[in-house]
PDB file of N, CA and C in Angstrom:
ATOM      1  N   UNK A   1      71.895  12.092 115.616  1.00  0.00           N
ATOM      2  CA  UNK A   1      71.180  13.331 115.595  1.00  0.00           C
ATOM      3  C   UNK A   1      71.821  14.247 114.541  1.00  0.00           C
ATOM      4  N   UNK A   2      71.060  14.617 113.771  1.00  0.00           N
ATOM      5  CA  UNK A   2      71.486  16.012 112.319  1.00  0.00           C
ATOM      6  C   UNK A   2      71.822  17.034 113.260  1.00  0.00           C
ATOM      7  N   UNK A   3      72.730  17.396 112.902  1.00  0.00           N
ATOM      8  CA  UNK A   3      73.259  18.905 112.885  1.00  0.00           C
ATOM      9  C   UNK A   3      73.169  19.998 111.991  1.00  0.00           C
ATOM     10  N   UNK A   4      72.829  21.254 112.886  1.00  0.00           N
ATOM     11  CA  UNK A   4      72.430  22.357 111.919  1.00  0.00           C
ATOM     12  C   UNK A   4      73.806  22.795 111.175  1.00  0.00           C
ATOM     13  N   UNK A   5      73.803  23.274 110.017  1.00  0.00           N
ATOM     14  CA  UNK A   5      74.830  24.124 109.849  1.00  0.00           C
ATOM     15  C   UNK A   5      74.159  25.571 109.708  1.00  0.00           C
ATOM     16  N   UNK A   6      74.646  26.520 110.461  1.00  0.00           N
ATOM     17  CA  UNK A   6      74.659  27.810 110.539  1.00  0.00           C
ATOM     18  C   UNK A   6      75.289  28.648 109.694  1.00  0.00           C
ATOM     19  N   UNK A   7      74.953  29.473 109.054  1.00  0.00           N
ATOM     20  CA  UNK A   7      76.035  30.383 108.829  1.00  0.00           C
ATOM     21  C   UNK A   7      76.610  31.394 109.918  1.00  0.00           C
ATOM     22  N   UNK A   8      76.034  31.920 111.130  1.00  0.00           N
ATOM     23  CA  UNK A   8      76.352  32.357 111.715  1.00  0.00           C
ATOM     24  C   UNK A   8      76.447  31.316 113.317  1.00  0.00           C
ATOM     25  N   UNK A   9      77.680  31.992 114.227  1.00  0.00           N
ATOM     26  CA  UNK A   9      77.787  31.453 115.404  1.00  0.00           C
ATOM     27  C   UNK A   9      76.820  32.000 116.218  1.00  0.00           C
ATOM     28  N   UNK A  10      76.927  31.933 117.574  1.00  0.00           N
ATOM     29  CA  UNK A  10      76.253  32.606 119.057  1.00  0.00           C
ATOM     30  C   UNK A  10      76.761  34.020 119.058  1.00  0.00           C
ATOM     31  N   UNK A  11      78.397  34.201 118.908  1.00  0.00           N
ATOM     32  CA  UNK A  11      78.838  35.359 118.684  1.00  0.00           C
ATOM     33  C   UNK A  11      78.662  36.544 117.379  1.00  0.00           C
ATOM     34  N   UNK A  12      78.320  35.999 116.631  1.00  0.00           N
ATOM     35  CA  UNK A  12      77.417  36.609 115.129  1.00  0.00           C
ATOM     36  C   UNK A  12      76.188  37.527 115.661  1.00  0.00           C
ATOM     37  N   UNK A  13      75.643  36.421 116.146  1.00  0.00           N
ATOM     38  CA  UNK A  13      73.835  36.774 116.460  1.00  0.00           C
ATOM     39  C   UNK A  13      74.086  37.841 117.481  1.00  0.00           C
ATOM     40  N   UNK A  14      75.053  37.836 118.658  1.00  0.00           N
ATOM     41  CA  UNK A  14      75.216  38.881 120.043  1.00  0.00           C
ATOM     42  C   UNK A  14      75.599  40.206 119.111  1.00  0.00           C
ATOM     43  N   UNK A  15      76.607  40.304 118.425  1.00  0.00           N
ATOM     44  CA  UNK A  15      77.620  41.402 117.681  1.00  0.00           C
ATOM     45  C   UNK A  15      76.967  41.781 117.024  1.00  0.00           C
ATOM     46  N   UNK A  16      75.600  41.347 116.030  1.00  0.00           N
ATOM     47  CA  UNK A  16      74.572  41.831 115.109  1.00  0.00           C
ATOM     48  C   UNK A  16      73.797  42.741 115.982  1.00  0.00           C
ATOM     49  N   UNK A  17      73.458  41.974 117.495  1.00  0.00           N
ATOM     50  CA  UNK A  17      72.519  42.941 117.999  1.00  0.00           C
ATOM     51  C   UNK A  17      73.100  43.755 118.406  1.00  0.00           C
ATOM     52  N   UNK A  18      74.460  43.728 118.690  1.00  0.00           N
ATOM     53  CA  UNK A  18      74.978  45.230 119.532  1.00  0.00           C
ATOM     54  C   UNK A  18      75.060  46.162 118.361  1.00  0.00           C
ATOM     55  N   UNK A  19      75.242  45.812 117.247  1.00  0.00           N
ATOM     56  CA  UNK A  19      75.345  46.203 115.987  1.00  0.00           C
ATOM     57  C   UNK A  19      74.137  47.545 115.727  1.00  0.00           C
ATOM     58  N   UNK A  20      73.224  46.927 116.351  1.00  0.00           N
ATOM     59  CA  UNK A  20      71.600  47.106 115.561  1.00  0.00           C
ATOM     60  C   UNK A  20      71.471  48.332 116.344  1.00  0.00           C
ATOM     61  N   UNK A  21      71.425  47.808 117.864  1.00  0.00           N
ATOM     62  CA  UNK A  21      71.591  48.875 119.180  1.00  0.00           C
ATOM     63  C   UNK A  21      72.258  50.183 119.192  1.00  0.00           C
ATOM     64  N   UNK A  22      73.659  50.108 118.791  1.00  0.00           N
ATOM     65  CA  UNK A  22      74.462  51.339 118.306  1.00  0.00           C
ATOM     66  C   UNK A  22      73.677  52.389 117.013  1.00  0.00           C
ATOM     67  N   UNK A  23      73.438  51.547 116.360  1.00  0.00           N
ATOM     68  CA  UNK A  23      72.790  52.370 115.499  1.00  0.00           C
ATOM     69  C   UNK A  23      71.221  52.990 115.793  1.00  0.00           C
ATOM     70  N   UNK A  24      70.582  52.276 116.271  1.00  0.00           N
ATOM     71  CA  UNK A  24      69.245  52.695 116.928  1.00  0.00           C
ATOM     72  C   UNK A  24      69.755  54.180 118.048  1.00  0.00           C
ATOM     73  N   UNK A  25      70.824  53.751 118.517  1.00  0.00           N
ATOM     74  CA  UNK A  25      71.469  54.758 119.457  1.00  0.00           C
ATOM     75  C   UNK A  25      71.407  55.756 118.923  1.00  0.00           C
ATOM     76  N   UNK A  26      71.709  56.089 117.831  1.00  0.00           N
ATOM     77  CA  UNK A  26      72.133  57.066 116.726  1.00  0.00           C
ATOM     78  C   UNK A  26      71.362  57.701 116.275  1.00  0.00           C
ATOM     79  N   UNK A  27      70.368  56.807 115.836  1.00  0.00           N
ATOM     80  CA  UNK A  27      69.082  57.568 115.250  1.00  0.00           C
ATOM     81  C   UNK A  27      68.157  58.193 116.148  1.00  0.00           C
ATOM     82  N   UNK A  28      68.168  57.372 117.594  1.00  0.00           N
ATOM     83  CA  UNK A  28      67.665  58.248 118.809  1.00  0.00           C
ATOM     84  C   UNK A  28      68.106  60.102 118.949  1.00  0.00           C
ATOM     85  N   UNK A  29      69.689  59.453 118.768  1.00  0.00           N
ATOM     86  CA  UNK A  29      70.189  60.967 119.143  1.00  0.00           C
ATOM     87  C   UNK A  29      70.063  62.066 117.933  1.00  0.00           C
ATOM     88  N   UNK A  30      69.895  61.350 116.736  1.00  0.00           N
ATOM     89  CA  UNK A  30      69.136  63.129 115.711  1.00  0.00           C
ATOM     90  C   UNK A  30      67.569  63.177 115.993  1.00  0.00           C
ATOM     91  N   UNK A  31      66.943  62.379 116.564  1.00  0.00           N
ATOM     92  CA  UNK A  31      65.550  62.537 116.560  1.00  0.00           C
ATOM     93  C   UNK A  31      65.374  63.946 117.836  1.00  0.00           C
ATOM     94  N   UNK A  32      64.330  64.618 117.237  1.00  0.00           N
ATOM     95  CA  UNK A  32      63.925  65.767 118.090  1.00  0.00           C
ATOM     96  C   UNK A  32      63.109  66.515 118.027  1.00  0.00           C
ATOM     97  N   UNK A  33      62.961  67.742 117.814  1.00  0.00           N
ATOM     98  CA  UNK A  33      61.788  68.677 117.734  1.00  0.00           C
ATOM     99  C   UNK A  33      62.157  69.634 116.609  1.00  0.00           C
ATOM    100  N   UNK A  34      61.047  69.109 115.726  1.00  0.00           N
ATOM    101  CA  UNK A  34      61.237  70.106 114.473  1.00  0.00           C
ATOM    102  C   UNK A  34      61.194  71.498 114.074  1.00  0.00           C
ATOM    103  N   UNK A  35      61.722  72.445 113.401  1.00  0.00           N
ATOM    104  CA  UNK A  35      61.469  73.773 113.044  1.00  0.00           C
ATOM    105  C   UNK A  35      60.016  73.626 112.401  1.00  0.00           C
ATOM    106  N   UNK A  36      59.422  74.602 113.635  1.00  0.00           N
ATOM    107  CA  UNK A  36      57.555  74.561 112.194  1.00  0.00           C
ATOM    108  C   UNK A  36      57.493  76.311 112.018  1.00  0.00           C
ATOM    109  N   UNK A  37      56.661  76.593 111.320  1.00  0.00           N
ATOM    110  CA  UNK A  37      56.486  78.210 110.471  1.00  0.00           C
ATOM    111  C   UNK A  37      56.231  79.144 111.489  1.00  0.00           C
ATOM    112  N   UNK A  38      55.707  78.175 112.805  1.00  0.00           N
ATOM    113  CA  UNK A  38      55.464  79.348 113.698  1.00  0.00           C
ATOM    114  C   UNK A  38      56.357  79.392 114.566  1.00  0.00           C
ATOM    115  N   UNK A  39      57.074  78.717 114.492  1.00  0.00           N
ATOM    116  CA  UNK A  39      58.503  78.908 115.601  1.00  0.00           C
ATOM    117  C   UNK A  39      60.044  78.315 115.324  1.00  0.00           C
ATOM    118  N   UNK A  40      61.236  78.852 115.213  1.00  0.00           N
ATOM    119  CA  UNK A  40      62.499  78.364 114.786  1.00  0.00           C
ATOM    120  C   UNK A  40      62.691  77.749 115.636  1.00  0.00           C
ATOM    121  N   UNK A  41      63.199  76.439 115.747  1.00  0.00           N
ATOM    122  CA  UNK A  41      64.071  75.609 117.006  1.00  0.00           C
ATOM    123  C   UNK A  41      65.484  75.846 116.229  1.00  0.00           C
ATOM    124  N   UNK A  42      66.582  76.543 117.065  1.00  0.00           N
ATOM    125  CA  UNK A  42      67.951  76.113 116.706  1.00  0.00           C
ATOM    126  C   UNK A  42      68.388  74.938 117.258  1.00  0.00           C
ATOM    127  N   UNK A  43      68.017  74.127 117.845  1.00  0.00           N
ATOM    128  CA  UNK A  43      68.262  72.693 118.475  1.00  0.00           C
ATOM    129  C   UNK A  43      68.640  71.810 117.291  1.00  0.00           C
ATOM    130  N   UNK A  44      67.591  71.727 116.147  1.00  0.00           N
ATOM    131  CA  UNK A  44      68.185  71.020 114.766  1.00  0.00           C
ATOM    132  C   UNK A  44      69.804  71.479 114.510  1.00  0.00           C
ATOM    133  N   UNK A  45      70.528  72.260 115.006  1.00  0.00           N
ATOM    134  CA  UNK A  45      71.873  72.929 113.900  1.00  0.00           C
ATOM    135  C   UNK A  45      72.538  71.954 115.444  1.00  0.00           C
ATOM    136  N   UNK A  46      72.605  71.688 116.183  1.00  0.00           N
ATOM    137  CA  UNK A  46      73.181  71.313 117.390  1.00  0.00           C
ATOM    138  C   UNK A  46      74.247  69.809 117.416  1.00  0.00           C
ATOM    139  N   UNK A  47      75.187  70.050 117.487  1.00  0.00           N
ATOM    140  CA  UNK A  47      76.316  69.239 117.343  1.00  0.00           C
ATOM    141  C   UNK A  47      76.520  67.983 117.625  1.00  0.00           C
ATOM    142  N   UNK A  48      74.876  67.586 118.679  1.00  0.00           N
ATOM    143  CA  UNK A  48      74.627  66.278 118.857  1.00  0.00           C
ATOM    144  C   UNK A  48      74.360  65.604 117.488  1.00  0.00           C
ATOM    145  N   UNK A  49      73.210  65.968 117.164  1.00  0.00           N
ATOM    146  CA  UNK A  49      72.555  66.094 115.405  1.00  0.00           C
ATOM    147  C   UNK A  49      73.426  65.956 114.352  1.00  0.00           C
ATOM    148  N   UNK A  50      74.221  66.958 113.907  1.00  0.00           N
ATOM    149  CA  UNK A  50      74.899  66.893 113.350  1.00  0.00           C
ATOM    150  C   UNK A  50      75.973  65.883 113.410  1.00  0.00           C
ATOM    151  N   UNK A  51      76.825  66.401 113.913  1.00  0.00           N
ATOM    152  CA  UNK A  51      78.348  65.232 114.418  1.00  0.00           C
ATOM    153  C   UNK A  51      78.146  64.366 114.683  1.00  0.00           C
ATOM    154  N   UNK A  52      77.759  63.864 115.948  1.00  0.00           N
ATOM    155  CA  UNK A  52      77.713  63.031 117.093  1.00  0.00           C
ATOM    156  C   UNK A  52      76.750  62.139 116.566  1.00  0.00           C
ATOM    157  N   UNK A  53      75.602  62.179 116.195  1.00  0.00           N
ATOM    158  CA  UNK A  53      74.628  61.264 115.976  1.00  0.00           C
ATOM    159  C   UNK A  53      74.928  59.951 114.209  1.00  0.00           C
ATOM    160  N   UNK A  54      74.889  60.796 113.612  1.00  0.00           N
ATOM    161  CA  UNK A  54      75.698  60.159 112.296  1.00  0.00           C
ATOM    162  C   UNK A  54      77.324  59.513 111.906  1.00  0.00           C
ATOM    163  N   UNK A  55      77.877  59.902 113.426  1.00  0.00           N
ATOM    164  CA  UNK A  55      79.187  58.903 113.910  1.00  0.00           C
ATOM    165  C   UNK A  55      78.957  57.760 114.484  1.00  0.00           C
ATOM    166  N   UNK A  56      77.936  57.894 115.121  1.00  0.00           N
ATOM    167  CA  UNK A  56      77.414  56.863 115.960  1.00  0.00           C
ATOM    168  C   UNK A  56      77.171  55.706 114.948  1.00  0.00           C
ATOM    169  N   UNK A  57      75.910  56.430 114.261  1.00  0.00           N
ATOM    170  CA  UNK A  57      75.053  55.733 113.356  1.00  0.00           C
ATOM    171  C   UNK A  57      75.859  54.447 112.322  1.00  0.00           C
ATOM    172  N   UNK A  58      77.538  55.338 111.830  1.00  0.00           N
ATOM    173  CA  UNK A  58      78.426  55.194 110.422  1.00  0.00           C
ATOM    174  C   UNK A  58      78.832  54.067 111.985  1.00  0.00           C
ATOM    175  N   UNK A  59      79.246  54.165 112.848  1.00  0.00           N
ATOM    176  CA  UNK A  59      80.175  52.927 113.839  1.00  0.00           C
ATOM    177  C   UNK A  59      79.354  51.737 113.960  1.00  0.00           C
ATOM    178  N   UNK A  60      78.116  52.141 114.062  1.00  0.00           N
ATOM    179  CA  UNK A  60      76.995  50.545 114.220  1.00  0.00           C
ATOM    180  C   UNK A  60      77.293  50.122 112.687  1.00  0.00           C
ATOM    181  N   UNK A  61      76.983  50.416 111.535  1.00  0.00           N
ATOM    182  CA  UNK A  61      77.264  49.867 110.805  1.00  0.00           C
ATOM    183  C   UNK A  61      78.493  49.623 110.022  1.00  0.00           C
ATOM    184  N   UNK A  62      79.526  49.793 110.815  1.00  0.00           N
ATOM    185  CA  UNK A  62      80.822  49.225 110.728  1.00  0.00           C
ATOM    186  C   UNK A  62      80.798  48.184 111.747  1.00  0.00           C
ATOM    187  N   UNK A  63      80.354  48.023 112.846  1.00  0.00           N
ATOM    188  CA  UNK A  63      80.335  47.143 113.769  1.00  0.00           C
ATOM    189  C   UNK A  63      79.852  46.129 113.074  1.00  0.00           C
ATOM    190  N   UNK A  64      78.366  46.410 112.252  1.00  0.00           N
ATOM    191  CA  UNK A  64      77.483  45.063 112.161  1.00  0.00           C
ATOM    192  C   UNK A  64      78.294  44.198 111.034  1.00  0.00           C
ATOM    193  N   UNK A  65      79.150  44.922 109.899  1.00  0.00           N
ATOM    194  CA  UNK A  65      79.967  44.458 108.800  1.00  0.00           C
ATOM    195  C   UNK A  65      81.084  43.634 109.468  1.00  0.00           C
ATOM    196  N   UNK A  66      81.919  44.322 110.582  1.00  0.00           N
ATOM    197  CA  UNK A  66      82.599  43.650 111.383  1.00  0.00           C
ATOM    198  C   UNK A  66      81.868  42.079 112.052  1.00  0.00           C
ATOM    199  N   UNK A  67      80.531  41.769 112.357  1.00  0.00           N
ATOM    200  CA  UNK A  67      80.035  41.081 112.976  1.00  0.00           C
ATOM    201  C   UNK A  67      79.661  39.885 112.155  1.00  0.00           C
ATOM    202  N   UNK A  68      79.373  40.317 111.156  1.00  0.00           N
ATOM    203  CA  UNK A  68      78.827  39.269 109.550  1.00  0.00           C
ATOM    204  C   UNK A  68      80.368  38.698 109.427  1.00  0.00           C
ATOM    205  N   UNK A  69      81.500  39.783 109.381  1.00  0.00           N
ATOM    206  CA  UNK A  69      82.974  38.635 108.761  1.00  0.00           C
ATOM    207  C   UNK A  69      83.817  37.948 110.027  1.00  0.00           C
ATOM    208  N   UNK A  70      83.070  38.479 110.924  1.00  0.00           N
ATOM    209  CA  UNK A  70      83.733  37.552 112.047  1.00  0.00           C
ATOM    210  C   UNK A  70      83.733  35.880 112.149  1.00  0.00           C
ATOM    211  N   UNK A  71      84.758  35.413 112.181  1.00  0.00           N
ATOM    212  CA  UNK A  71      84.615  33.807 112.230  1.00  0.00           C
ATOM    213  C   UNK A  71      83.755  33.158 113.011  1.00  0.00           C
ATOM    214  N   UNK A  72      82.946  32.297 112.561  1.00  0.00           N
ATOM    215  CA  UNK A  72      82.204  31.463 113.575  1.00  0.00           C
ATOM    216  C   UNK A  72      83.124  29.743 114.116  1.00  0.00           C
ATOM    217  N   UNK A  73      83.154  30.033 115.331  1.00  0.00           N
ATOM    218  CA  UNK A  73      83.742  28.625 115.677  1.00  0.00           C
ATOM    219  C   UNK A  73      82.377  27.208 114.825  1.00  0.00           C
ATOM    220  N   UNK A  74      83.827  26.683 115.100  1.00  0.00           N
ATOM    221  CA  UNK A  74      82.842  24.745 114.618  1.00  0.00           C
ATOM    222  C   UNK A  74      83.087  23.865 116.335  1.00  0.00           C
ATOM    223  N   UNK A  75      82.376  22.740 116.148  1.00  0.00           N
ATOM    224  CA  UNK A  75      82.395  22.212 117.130  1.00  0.00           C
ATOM    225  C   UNK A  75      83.876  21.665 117.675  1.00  0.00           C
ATOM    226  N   UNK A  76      84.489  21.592 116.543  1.00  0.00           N
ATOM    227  CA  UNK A  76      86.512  21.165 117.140  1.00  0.00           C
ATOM    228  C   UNK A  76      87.010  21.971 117.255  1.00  0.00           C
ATOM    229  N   UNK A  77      86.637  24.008 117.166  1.00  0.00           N
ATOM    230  CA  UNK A  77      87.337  24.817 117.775  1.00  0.00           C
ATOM    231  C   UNK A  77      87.005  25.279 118.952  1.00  0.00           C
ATOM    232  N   UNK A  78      85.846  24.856 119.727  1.00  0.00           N
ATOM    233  CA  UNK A  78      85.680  25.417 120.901  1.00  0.00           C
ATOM    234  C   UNK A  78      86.200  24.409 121.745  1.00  0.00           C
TER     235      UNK A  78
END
């Protein structure tokens, strides 16, 4: 029977998606309710938005870079 070669392992494919998730996380948390002409929201200036959401965002995609150079086992290291 042929064997695939992968470039990525089982653990690649899991760490990509947590990868993806964190960052979706992120972009959840600046999404919100916009300033329109007839009314100011100060909610946009709000520290979730700002700070918090684009830390998030910069960690998923350090995660997913982390997840691409992570070693994939072969069948004689597991």
């Amino acid at each position: 029977m042929k064997q695939n070669n992968f470039a990525f392992g089982k653990i690649n494919y899991i760490l990509l998606t947590v990868g993806i998730a964190i960052i979706l996380a992120g972009f959840c948390l600046m999404s919100g309710d916009a300033t329109t002409e007839q009314a100011f929201n100060p909610d946009i200036f709000s520290d979730t938005r700002i700070k918090l959401a684009p830390m998030v965002s910069l960690f998923g995609f350090v995660f997913i870079i982390v997840a691409i150079l992570w070693p994939a086992k072969t069948k004689g290291q597991e």
